[in-house]
PDB file of N, CA and C in Angstrom:
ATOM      1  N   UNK A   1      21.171 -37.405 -58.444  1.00  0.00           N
ATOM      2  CA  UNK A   1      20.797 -36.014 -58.433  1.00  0.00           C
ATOM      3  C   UNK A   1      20.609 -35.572 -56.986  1.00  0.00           C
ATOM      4  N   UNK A   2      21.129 -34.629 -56.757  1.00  0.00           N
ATOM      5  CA  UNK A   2      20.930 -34.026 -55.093  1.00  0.00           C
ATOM      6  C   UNK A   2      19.932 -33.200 -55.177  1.00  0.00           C
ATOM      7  N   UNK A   3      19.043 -33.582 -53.713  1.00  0.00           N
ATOM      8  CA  UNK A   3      17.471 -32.526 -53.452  1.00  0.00           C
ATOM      9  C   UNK A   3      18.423 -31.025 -53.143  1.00  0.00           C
ATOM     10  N   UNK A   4      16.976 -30.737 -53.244  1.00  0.00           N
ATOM     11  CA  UNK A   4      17.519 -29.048 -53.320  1.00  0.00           C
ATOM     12  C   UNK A   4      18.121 -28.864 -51.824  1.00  0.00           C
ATOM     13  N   UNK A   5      17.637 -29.196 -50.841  1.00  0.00           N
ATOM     14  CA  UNK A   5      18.413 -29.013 -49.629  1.00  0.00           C
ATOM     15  C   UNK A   5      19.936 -29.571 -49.437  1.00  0.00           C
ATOM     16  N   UNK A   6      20.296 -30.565 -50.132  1.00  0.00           N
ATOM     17  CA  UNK A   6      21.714 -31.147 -50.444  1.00  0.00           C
ATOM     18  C   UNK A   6      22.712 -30.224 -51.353  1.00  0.00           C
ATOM     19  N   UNK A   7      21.892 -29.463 -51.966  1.00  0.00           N
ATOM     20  CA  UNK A   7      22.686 -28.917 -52.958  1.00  0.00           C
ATOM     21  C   UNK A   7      22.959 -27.527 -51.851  1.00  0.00           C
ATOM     22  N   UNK A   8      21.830 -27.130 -51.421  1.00  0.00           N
ATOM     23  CA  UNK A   8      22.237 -25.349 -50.783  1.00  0.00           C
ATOM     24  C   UNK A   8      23.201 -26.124 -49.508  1.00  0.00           C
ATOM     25  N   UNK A   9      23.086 -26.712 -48.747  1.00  0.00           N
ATOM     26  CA  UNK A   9      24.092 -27.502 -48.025  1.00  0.00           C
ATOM     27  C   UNK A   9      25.884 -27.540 -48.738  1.00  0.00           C
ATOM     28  N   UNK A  10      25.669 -28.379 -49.270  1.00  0.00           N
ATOM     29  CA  UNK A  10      26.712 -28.333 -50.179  1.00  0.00           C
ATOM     30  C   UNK A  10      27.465 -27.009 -50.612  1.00  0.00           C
ATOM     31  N   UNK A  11      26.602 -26.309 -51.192  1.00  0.00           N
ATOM     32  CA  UNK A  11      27.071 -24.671 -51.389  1.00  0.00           C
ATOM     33  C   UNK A  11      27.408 -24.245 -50.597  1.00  0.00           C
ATOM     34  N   UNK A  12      27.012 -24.222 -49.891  1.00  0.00           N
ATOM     35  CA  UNK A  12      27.303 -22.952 -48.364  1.00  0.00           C
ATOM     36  C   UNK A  12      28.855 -23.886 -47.198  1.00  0.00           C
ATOM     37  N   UNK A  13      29.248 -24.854 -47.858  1.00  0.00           N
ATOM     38  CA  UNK A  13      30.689 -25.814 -47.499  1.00  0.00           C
ATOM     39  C   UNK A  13      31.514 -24.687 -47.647  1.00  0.00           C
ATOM     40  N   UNK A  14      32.588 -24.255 -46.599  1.00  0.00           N
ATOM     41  CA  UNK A  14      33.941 -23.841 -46.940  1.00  0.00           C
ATOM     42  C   UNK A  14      34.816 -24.778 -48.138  1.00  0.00           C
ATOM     43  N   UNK A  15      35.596 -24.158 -49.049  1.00  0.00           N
ATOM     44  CA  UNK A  15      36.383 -24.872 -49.094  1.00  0.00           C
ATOM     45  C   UNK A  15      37.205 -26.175 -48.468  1.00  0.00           C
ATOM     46  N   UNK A  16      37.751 -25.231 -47.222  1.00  0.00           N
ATOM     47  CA  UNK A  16      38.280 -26.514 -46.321  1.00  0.00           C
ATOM     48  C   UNK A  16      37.357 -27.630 -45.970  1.00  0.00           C
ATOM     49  N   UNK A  17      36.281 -27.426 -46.078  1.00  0.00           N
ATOM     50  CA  UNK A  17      35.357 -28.365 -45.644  1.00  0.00           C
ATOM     51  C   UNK A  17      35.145 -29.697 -46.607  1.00  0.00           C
ATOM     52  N   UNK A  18      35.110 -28.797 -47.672  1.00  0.00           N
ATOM     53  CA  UNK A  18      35.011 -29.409 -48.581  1.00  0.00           C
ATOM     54  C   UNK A  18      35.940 -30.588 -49.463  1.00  0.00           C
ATOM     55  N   UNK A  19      37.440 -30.053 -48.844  1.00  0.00           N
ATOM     56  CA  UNK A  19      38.436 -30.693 -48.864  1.00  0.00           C
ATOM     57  C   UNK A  19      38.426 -32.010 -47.906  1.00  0.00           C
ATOM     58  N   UNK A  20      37.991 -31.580 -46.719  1.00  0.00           N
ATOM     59  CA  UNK A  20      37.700 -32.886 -45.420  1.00  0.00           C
ATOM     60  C   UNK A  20      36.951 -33.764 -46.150  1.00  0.00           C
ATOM     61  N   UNK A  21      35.901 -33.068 -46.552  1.00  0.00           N
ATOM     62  CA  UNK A  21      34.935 -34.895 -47.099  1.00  0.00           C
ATOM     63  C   UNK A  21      35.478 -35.501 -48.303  1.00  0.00           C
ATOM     64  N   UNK A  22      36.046 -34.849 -49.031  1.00  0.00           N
ATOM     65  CA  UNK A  22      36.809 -35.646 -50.531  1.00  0.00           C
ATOM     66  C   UNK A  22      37.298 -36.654 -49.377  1.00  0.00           C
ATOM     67  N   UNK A  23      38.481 -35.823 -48.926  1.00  0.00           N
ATOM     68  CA  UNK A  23      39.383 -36.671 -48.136  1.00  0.00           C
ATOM     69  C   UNK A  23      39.171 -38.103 -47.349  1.00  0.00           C
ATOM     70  N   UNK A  24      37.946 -37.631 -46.639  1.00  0.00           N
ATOM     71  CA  UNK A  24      37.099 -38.829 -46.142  1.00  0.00           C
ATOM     72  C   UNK A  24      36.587 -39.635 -47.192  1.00  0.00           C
ATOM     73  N   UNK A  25      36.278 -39.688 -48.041  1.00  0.00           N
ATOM     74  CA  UNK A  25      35.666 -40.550 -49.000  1.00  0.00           C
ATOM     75  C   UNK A  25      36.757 -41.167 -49.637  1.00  0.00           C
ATOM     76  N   UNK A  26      37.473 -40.468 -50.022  1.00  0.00           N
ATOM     77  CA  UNK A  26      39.126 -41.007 -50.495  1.00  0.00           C
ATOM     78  C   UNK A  26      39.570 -42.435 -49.526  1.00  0.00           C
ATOM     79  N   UNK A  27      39.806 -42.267 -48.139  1.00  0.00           N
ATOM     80  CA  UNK A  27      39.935 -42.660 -47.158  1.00  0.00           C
ATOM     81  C   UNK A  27      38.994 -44.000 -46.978  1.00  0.00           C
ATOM     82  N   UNK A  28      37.950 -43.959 -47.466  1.00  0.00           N
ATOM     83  CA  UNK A  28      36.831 -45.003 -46.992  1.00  0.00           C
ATOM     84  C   UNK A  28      37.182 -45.979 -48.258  1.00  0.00           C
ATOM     85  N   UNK A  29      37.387 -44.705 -49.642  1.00  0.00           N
ATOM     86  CA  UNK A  29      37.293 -45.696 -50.806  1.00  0.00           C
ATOM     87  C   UNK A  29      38.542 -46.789 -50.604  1.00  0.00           C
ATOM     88  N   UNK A  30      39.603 -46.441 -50.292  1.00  0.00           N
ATOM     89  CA  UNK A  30      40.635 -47.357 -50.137  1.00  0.00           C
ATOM     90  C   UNK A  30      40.643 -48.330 -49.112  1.00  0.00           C
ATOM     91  N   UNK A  31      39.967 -48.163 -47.520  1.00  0.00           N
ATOM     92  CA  UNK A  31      39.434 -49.283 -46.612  1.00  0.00           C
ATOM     93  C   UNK A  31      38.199 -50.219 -47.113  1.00  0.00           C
ATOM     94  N   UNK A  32      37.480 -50.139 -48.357  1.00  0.00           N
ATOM     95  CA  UNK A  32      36.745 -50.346 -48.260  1.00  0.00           C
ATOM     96  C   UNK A  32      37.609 -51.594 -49.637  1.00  0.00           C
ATOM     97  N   UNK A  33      38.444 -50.910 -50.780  1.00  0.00           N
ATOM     98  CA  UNK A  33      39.477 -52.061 -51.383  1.00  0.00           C
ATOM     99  C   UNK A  33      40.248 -52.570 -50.718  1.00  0.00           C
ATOM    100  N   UNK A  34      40.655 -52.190 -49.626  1.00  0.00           N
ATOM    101  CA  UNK A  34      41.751 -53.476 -49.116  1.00  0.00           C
ATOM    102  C   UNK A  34      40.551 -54.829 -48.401  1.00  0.00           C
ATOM    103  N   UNK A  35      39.459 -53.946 -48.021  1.00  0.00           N
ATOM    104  CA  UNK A  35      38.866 -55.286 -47.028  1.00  0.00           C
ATOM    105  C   UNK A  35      37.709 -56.075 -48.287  1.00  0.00           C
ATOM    106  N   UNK A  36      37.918 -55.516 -49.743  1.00  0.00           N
ATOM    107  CA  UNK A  36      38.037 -56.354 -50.920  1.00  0.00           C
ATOM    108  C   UNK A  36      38.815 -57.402 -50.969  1.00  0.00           C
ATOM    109  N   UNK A  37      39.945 -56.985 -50.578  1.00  0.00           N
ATOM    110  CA  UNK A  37      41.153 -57.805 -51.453  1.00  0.00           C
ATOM    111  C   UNK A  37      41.249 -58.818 -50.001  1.00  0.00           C
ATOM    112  N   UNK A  38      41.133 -58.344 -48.725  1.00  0.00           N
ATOM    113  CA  UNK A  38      41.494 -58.805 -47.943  1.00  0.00           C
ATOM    114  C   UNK A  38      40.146 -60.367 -47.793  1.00  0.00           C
ATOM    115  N   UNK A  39      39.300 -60.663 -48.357  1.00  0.00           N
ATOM    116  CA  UNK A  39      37.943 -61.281 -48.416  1.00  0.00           C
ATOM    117  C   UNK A  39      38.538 -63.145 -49.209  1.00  0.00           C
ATOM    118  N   UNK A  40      39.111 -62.371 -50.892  1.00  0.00           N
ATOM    119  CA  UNK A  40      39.557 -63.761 -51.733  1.00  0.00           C
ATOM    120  C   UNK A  40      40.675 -64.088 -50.803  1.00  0.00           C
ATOM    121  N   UNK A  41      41.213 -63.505 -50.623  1.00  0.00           N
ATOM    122  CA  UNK A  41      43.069 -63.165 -49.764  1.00  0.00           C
ATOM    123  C   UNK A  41      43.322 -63.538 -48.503  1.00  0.00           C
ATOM    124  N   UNK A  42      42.675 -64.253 -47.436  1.00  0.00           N
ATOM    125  CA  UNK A  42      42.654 -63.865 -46.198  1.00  0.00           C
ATOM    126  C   UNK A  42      44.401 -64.663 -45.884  1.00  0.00           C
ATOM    127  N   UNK A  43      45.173 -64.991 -46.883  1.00  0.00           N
ATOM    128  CA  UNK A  43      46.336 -65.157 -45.639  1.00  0.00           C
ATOM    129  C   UNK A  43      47.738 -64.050 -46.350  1.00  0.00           C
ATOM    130  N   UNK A  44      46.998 -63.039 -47.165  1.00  0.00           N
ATOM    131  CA  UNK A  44      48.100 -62.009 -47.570  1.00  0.00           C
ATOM    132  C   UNK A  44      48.130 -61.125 -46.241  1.00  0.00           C
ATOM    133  N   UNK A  45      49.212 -61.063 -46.315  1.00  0.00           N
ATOM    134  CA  UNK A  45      49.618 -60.219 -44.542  1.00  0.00           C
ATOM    135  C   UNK A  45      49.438 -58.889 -45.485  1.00  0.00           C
ATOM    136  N   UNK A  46      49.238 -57.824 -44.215  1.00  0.00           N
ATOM    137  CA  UNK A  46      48.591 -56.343 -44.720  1.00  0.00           C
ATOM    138  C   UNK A  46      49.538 -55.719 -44.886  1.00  0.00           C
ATOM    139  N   UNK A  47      50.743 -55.726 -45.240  1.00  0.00           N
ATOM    140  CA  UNK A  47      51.606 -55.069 -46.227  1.00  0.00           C
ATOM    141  C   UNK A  47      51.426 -55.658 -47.588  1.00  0.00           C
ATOM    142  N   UNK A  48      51.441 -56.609 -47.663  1.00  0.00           N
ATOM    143  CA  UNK A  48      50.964 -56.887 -49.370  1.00  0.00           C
ATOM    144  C   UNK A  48      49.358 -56.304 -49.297  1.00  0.00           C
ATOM    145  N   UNK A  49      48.498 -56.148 -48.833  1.00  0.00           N
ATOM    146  CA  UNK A  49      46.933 -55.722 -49.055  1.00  0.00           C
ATOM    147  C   UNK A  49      47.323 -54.397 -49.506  1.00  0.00           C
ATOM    148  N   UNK A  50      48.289 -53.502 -48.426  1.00  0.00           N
ATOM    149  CA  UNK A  50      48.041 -52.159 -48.467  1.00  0.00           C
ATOM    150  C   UNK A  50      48.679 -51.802 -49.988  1.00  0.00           C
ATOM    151  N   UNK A  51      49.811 -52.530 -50.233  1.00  0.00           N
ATOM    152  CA  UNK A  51      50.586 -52.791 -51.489  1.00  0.00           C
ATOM    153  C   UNK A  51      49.484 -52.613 -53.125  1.00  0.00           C
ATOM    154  N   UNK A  52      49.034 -53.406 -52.838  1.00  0.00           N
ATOM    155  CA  UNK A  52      48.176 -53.581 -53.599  1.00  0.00           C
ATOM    156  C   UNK A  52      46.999 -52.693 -53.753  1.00  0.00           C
ATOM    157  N   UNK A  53      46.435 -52.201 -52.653  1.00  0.00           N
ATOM    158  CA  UNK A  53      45.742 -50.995 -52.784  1.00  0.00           C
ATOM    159  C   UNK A  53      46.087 -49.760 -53.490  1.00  0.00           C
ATOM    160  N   UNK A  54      47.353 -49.253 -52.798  1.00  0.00           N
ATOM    161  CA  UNK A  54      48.569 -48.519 -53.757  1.00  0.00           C
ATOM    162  C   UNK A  54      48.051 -48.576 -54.623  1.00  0.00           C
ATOM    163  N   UNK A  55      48.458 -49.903 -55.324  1.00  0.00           N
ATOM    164  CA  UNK A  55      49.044 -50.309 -56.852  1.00  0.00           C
ATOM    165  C   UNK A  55      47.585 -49.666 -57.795  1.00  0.00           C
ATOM    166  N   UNK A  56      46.595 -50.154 -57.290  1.00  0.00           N
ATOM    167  CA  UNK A  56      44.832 -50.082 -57.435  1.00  0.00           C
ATOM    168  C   UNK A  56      44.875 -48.703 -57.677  1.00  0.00           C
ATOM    169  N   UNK A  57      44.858 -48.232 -56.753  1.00  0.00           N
ATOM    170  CA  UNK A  57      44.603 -46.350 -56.852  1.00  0.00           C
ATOM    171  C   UNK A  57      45.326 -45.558 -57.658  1.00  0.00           C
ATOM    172  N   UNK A  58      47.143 -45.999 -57.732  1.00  0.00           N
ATOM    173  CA  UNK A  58      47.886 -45.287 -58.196  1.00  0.00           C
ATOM    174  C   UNK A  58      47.461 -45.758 -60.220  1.00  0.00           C
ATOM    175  N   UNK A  59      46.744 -46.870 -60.532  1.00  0.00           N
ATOM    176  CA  UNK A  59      47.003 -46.928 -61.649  1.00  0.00           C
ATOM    177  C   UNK A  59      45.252 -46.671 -62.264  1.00  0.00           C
ATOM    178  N   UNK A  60      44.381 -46.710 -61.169  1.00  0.00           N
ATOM    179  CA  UNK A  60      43.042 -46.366 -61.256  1.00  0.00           C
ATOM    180  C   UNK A  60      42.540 -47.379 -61.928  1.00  0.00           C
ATOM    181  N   UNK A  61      42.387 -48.795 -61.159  1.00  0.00           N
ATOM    182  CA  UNK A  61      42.423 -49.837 -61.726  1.00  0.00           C
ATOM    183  C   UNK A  61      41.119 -50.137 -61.167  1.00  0.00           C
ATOM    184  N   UNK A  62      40.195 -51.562 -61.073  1.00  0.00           N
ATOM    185  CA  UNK A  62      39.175 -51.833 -60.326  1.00  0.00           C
ATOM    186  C   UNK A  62      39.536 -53.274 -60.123  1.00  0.00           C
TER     187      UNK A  62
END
């Protein structure tokens, strides 16, 4: 639940702004699965990691 100051914050976001932080979070969520995968994995070279991240997101997998 967001305090009331998070929420009027939030409100008062441009659109575009608002688009930047999805974006950023989007962005983190997927660095944050490859250096998942990259942990059991450490000798998959980072075209198969990023591969696989893909694969993760595009099928909304966990």
């Amino acid at each position: 639940m967001l305090h009331s100051e998070q929420r009027r914050i939030y409100q008062n976001l441009t659109p575009e702004q608002k688009l930047r932080i999805a974006e950023g979070l989007y962005r983190h969520a997927r660095e944050l699965k490859a250096a998942g995968l990259r942990a059991p994995h450490p000798n998959w070279p980072e075209g198969k990691i990023q591969e696989e991240v893909r694969k993760i997101f595009l099928y909304a997998r966990t």
